[in-house]
C-alpha atoms as a PDB file:
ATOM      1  CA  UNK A   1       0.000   0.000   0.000  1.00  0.00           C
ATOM      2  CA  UNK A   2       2.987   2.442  -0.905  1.00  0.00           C
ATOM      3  CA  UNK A   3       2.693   4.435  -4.093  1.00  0.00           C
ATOM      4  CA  UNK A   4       6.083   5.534  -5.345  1.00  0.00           C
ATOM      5  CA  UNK A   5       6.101   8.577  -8.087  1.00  0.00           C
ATOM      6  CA  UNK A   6       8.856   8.990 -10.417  1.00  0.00           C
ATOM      7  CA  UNK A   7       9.361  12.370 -12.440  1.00  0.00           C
ATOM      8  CA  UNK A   8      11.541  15.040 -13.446  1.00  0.00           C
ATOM      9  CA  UNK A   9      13.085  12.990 -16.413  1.00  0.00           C
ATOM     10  CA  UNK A  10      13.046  14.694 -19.963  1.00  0.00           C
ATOM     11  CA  UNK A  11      15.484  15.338 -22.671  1.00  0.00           C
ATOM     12  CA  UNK A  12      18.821  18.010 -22.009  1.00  0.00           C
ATOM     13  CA  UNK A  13      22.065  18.286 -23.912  1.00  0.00           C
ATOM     14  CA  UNK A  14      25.175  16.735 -22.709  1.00  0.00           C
ATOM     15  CA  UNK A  15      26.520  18.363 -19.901  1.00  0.00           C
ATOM     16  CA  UNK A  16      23.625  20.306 -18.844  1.00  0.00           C
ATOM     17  CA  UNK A  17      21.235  18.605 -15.906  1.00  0.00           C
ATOM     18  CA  UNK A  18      18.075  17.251 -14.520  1.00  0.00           C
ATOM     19  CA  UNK A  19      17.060  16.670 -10.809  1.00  0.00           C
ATOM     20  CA  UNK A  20      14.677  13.680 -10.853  1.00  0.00           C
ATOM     21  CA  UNK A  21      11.897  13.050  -7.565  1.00  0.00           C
ATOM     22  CA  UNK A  22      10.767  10.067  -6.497  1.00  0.00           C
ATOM     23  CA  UNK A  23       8.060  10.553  -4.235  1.00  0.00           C
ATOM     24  CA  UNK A  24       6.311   7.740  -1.795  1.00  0.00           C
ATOM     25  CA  UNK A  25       2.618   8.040  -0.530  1.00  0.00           C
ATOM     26  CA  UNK A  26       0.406   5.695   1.510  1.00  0.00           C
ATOM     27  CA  UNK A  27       1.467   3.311   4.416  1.00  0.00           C
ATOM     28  CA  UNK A  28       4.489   4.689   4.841  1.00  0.00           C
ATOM     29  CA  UNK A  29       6.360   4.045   8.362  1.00  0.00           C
ATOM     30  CA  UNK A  30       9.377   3.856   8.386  1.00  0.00           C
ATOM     31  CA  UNK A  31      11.607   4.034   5.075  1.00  0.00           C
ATOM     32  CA  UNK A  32      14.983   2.165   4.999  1.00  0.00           C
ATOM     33  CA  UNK A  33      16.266   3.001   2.126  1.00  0.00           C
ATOM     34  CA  UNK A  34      15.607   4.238  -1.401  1.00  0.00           C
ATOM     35  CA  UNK A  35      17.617   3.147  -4.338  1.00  0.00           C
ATOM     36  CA  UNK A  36      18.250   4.398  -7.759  1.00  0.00           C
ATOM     37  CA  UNK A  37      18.369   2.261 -10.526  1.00  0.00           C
ATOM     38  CA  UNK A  38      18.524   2.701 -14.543  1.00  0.00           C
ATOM     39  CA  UNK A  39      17.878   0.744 -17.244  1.00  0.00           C
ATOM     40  CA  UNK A  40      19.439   2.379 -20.970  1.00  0.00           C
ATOM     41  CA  UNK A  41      18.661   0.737 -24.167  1.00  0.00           C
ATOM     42  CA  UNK A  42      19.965  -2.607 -24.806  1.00  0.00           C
ATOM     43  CA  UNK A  43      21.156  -2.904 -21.237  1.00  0.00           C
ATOM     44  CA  UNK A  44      20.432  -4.248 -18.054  1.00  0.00           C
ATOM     45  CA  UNK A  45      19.316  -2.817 -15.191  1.00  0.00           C
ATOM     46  CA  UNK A  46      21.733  -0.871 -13.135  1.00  0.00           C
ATOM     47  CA  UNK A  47      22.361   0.408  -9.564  1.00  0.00           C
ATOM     48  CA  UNK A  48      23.006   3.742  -9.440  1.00  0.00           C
ATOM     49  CA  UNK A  49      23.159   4.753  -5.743  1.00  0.00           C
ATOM     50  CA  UNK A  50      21.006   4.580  -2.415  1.00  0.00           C
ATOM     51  CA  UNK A  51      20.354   6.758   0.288  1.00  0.00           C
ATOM     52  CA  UNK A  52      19.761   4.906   4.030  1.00  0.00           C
ATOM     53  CA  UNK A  53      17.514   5.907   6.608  1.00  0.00           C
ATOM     54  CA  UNK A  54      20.566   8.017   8.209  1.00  0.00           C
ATOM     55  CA  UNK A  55      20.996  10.011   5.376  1.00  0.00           C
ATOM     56  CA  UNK A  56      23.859   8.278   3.884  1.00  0.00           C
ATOM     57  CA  UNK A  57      24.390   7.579   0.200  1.00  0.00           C
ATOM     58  CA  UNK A  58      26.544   5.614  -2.103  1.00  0.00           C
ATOM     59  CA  UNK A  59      26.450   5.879  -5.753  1.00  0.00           C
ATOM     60  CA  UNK A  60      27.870   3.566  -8.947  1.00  0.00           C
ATOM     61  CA  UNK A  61      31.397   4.503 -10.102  1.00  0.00           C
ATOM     62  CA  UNK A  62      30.097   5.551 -13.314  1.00  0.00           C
ATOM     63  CA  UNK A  63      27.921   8.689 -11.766  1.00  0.00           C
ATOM     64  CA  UNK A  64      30.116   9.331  -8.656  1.00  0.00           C
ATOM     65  CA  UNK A  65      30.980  13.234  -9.001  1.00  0.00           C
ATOM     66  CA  UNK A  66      28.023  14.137 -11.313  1.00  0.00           C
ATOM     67  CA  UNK A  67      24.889  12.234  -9.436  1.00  0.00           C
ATOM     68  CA  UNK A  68      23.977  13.343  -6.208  1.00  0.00           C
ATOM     69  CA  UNK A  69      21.164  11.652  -3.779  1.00  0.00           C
ATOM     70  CA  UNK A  70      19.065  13.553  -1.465  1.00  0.00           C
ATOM     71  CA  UNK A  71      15.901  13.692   0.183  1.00  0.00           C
ATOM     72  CA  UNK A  72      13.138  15.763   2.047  1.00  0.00           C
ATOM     73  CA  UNK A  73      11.669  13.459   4.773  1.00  0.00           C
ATOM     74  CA  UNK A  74       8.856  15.955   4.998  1.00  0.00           C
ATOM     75  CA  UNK A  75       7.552  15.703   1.642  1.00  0.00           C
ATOM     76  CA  UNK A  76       8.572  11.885   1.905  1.00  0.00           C
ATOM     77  CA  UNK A  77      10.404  12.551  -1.427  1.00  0.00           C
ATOM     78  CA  UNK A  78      14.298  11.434  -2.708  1.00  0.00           C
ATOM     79  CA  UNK A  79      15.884  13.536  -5.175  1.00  0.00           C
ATOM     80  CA  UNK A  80      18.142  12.346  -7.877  1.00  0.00           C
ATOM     81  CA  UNK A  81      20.687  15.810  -8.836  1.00  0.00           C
ATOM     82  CA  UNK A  82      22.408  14.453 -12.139  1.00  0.00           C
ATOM     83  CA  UNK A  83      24.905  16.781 -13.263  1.00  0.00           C
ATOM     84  CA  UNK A  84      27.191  16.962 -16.222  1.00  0.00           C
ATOM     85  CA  UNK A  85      25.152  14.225 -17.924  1.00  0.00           C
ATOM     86  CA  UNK A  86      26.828  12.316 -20.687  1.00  0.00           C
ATOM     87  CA  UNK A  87      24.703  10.460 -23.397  1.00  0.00           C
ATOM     88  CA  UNK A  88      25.672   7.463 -21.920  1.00  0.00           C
ATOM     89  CA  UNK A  89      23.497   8.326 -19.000  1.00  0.00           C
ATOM     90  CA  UNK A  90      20.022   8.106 -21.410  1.00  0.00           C
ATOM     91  CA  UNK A  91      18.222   5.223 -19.175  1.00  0.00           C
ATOM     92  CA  UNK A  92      14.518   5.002 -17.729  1.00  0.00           C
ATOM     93  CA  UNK A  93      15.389   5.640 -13.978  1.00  0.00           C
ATOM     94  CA  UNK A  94      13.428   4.033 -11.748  1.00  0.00           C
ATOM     95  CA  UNK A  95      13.661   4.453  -7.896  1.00  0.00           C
ATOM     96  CA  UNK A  96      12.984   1.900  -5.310  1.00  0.00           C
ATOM     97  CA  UNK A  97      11.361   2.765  -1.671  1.00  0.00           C
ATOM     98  CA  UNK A  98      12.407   0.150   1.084  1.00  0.00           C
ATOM     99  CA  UNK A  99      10.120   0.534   3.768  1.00  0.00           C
ATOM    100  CA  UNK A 100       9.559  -1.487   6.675  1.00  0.00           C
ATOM    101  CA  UNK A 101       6.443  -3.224   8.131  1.00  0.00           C
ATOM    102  CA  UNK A 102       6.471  -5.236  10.921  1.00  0.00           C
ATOM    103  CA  UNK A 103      10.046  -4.989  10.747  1.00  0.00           C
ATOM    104  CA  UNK A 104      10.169  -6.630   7.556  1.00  0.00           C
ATOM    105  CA  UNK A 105      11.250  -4.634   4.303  1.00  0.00           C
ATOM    106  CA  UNK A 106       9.157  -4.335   1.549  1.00  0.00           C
ATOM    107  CA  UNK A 107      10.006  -3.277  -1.693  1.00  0.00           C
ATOM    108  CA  UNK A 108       8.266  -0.472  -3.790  1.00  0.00           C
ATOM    109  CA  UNK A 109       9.219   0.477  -7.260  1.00  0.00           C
ATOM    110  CA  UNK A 110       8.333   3.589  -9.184  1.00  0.00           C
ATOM    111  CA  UNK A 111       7.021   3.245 -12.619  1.00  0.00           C
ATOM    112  CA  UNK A 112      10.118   4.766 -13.911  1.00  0.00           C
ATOM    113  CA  UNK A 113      11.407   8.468 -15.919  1.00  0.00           C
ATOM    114  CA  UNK A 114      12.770   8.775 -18.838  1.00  0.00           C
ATOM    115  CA  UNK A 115      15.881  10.463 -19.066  1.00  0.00           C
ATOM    116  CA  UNK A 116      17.381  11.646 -22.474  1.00  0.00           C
ATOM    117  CA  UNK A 117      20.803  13.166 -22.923  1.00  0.00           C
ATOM    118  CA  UNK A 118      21.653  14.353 -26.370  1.00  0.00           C
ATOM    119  CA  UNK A 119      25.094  14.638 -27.770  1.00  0.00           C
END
């Protein structure tokens, strides 16, 4: 019963960028973590960096120094600050809310963004 809401994605030229949201809504009480993943064409899906319930994040080599994770516990909401994009970065990003219940985590994806970076 958690509703995860991806957006922000849309098409910018290489090194310009795009802050994406992911937003979770519903029975939401306590949220482990929330992961970032894309997906570009012909590929598989990838991990591209978490932020835990401290505050902490990690991202994937290939992003670390452009991609930034943050998030507003008010508005329940992770942000995804990509900077300096490359084309390579063109994916559907998708984020993934770890929340637990009954002391159990749960996963919760978002439907995904689409991210476009032009050469």
């Amino acid at each position: 019963q958690v509703q995860v809401v991806e957006s922000g994605g849309g098409l910018v030229q290489a090194g310009g960028s795009l802050r994406l949201s992911c937003a979770a809504s519903g029975s939401i009480f306590s949220i482990n973590a929330v992961g970032w993943y894309r997906q570009g064409p012909g590929k598989q899906r990838e991990w591209v960096g978490v932020i835990g319930s401290g505050g902490s994040t990690n991202v994937a080599d290939s992003v670390n120094g452009r991609f930034t994770i943050s998030r507003d516990n008010v508005k329940n909401t992770v942000y995804l600050q990509m900077n300096s994009l490359k084309p390579e970065d063109t994916a559907v990003y998708y984020c993934k809310v770890v929340v637990l219940m009954d002391r159990a985590p749960r996963d919760y994806w978002g439907q995904g963004t689409q991210v476009t970076v032009s050469s």
